[in-house]
C-alpha atoms as a PDB file:
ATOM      1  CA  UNK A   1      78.473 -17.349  34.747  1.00  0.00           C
ATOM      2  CA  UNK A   2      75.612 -15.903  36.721  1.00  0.00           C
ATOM      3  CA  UNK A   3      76.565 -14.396  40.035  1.00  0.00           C
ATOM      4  CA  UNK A   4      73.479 -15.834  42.126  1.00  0.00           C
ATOM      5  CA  UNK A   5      74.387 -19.410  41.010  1.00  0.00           C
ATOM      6  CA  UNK A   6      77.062 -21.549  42.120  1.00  0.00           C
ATOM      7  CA  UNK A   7      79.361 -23.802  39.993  1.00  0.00           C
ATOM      8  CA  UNK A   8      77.276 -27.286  41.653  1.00  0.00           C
ATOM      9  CA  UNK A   9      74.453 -25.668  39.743  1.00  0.00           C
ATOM     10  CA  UNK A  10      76.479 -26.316  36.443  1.00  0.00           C
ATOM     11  CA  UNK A  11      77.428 -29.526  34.761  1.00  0.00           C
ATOM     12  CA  UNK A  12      80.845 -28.290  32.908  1.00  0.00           C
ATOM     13  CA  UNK A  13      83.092 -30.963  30.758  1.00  0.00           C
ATOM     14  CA  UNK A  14      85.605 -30.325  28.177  1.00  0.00           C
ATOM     15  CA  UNK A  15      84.082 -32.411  25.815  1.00  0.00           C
ATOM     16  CA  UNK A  16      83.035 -31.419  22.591  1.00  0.00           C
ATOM     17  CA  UNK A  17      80.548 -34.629  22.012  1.00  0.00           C
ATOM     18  CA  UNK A  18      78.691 -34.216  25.169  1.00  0.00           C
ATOM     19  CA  UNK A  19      78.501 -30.334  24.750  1.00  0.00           C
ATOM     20  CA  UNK A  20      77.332 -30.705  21.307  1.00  0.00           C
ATOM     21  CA  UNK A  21      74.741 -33.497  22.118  1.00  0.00           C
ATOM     22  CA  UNK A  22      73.613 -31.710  25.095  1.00  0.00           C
ATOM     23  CA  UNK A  23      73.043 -28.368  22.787  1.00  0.00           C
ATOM     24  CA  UNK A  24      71.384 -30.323  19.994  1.00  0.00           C
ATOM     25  CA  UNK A  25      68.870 -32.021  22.126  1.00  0.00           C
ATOM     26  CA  UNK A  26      67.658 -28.714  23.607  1.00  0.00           C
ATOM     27  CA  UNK A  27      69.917 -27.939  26.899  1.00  0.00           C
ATOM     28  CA  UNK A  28      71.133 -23.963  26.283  1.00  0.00           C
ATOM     29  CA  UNK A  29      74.792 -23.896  26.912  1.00  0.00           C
ATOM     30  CA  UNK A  30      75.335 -21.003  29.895  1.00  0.00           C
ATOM     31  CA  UNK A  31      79.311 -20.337  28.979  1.00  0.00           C
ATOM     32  CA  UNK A  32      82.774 -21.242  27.560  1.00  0.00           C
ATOM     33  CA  UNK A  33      85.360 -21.178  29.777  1.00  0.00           C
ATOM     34  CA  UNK A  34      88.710 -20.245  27.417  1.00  0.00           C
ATOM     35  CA  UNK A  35      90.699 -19.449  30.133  1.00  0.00           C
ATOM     36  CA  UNK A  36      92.597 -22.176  29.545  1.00  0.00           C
ATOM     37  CA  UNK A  37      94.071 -21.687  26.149  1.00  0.00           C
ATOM     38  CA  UNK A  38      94.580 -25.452  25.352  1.00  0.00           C
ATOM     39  CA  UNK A  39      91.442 -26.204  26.712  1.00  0.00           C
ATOM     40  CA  UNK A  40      87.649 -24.667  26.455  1.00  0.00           C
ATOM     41  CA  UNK A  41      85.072 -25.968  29.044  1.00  0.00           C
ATOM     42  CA  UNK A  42      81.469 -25.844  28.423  1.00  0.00           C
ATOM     43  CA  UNK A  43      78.841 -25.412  30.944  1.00  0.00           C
ATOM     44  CA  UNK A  44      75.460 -25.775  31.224  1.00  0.00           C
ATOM     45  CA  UNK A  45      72.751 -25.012  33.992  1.00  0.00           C
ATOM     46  CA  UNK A  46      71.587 -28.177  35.813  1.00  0.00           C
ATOM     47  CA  UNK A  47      67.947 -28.096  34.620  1.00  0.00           C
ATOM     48  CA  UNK A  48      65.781 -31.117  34.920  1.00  0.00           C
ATOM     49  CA  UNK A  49      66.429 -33.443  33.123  1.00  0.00           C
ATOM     50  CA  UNK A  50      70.389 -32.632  32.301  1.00  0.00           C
ATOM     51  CA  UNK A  51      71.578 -35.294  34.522  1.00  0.00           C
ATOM     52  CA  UNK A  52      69.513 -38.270  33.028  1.00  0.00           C
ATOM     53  CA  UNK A  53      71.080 -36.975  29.540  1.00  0.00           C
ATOM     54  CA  UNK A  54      74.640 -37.006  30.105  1.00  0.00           C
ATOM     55  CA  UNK A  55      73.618 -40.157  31.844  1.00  0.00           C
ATOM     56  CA  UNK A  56      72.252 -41.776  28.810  1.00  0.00           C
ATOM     57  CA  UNK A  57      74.751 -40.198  26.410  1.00  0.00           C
ATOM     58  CA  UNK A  58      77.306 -42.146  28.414  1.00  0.00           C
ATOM     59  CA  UNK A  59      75.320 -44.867  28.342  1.00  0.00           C
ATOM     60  CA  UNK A  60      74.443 -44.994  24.866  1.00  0.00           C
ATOM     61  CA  UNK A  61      70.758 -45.383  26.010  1.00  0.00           C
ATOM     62  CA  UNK A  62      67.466 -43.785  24.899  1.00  0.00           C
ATOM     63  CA  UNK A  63      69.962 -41.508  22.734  1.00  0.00           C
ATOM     64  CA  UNK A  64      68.314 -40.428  19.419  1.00  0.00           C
ATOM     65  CA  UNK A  65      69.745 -37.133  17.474  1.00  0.00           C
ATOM     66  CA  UNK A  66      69.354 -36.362  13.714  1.00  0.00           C
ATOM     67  CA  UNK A  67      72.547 -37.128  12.757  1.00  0.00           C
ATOM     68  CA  UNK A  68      72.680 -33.946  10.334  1.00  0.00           C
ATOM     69  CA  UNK A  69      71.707 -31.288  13.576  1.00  0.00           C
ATOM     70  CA  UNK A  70      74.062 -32.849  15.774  1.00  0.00           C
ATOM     71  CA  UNK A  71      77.019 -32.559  13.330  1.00  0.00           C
ATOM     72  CA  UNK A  72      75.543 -28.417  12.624  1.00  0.00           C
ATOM     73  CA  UNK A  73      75.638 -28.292  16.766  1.00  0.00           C
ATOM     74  CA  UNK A  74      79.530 -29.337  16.475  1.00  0.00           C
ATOM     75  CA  UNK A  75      79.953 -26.805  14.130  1.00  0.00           C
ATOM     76  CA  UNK A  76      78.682 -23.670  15.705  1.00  0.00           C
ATOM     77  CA  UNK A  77      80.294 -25.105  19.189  1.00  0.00           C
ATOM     78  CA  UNK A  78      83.582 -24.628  17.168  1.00  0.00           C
ATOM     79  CA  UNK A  79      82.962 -21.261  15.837  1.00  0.00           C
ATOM     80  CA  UNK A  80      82.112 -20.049  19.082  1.00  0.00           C
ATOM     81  CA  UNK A  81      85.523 -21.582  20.590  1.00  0.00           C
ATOM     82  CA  UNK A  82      87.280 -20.287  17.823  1.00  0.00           C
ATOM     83  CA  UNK A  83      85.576 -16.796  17.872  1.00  0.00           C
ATOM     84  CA  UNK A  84      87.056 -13.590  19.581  1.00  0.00           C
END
């Protein structure tokens, strides 16, 4: 993380889903947190427009993703939990 940013500038969840939706449909994910060894947490800058996404991924509104990218996004999400 960015020192001149502070963590309510960053929308962080554990989940893989979100994370991998989020990446697929264009939001760049900032870090991984592996600090906790059972569980990674992914974080993202709060750019416009992330809110209305996780909003609508929740909502399962307005949510349209080639099915084929989005499984490719859970895949490199993985290698780069899995990584180092």
């Amino acid at each position: 993380m960015t020192n001149h940013h502070s963590l309510k500038d960053f929308y962080s969840t554990p989940d893989l889903s979100i994370a991998s939706y989020l990446v697929t449909i264009g939001f760049p994910l900032d870090h991984l947190d592996k600090s906790n060894r059972r569980k990674v947490v992914f974080s993202f800058y709060r750019d416009d427009g992330l809110d209305q996404a996780i909003q609508a991924f929740w909502a399962d509104t307005d949510v349209s993703v080639s099915p084929l990218q989005y499984f490719n996004t859970i895949k490199t999400l993985k290698n780069r939990i899995y990584s180092e």
